[in-house]
Protein backbone atom coordinates (compact mmCIF):
# COMPACT_ATOMS: atom_id res chain seq x y z
CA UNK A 1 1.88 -29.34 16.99
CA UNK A 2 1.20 -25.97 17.18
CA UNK A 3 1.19 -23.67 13.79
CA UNK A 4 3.52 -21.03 14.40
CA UNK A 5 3.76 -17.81 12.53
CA UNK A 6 6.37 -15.17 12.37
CA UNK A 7 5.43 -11.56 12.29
CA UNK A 8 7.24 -8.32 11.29
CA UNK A 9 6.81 -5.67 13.04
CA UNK A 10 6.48 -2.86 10.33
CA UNK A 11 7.24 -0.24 12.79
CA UNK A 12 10.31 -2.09 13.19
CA UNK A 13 11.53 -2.95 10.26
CA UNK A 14 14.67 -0.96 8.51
CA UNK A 15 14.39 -2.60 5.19
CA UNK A 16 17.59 -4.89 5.31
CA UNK A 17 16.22 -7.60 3.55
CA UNK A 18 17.44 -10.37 5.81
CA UNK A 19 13.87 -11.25 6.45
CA UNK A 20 13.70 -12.44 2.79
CA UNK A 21 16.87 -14.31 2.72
CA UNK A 22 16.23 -16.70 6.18
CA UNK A 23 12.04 -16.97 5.63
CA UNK A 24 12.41 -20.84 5.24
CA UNK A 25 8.40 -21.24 3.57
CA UNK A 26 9.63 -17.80 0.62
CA UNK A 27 6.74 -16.16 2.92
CA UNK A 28 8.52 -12.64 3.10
CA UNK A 29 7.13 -10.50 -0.17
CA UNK A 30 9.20 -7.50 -1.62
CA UNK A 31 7.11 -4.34 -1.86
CA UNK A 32 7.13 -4.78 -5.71
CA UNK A 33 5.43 -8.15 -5.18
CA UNK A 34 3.07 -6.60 -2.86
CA UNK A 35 1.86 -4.28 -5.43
CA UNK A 36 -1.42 -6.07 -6.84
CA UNK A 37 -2.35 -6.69 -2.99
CA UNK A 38 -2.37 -2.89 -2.26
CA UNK A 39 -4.24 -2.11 -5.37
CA UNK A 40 -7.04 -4.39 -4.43
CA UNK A 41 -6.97 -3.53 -0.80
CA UNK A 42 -7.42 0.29 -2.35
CA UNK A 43 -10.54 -1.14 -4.47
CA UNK A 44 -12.01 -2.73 -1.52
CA UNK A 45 -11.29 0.00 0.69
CA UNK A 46 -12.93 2.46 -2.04
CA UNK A 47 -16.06 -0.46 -2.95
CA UNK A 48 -16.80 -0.17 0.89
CA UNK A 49 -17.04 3.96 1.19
CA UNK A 50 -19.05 3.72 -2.15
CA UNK A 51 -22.12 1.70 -0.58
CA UNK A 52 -22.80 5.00 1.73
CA UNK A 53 -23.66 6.82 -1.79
CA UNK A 54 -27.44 5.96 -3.17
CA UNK A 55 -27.40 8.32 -6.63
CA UNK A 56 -25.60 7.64 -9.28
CA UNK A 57 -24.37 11.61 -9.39
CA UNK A 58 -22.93 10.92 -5.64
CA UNK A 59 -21.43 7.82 -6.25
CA UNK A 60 -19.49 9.62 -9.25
CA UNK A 61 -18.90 12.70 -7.32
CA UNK A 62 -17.16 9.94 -4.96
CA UNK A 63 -15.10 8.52 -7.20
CA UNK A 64 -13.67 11.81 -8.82
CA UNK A 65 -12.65 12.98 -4.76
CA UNK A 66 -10.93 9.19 -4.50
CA UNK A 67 -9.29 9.83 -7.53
CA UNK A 68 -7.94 13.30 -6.35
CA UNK A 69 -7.01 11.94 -3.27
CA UNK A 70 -4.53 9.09 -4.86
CA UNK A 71 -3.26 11.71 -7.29
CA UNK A 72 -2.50 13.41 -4.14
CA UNK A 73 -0.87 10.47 -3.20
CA UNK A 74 0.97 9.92 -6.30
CA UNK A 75 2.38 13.85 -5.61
CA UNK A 76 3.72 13.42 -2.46
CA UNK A 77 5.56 10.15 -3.37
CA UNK A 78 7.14 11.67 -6.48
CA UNK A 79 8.00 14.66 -3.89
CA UNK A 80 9.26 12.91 -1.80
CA UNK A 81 11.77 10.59 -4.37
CA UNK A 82 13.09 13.30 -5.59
CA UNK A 83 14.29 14.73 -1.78
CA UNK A 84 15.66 11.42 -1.81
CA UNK A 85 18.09 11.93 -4.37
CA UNK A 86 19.15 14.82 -2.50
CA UNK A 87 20.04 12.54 0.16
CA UNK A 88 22.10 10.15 -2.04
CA UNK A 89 24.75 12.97 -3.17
């Protein structure tokens, strides 16, 4: 028997939801679900940059740039929810 797997193409997808309604193995996650995935895929991805840092004052210099860059994150997403609203009325 060969193991099959279904993909989503996240290109693709238009966020209907039917995916999570017809996944017969409850496979499909909800972004909320997917939250504590992305945070440690952020923690790995930032664990991995910090190894190119030897000093202590560069690997803290490294983390207070990572930080800035998700609160830049965290900017353009509130930004950009409340454009969405605009898009509602």
């Amino acid at each position: 028997m060969v193991d099959e797997k279904a993909e989503i193409n996240m290109d693709d997808c238009i966020r209907c939801g039917v995916c999570h309604d017809v996944c017969p193995q409850d496979a499909v996650k909800h972004d909320s679900e997917r939250i504590p995935q992305e945070v440690e895929e952020n923690i790995e991805w930032t664990k991995d940059l910090l190894r190119h840092y030897e000093t202590e004052k560069e690997r803290e210099a490294f983390i207070e740039r990572i930080k800035r860059h998700f609160m830049k994150e965290m900017t353009v997403i509130e930004k950009t929810l409340e454009r969405l609203d605009s898009l509602e009325a």
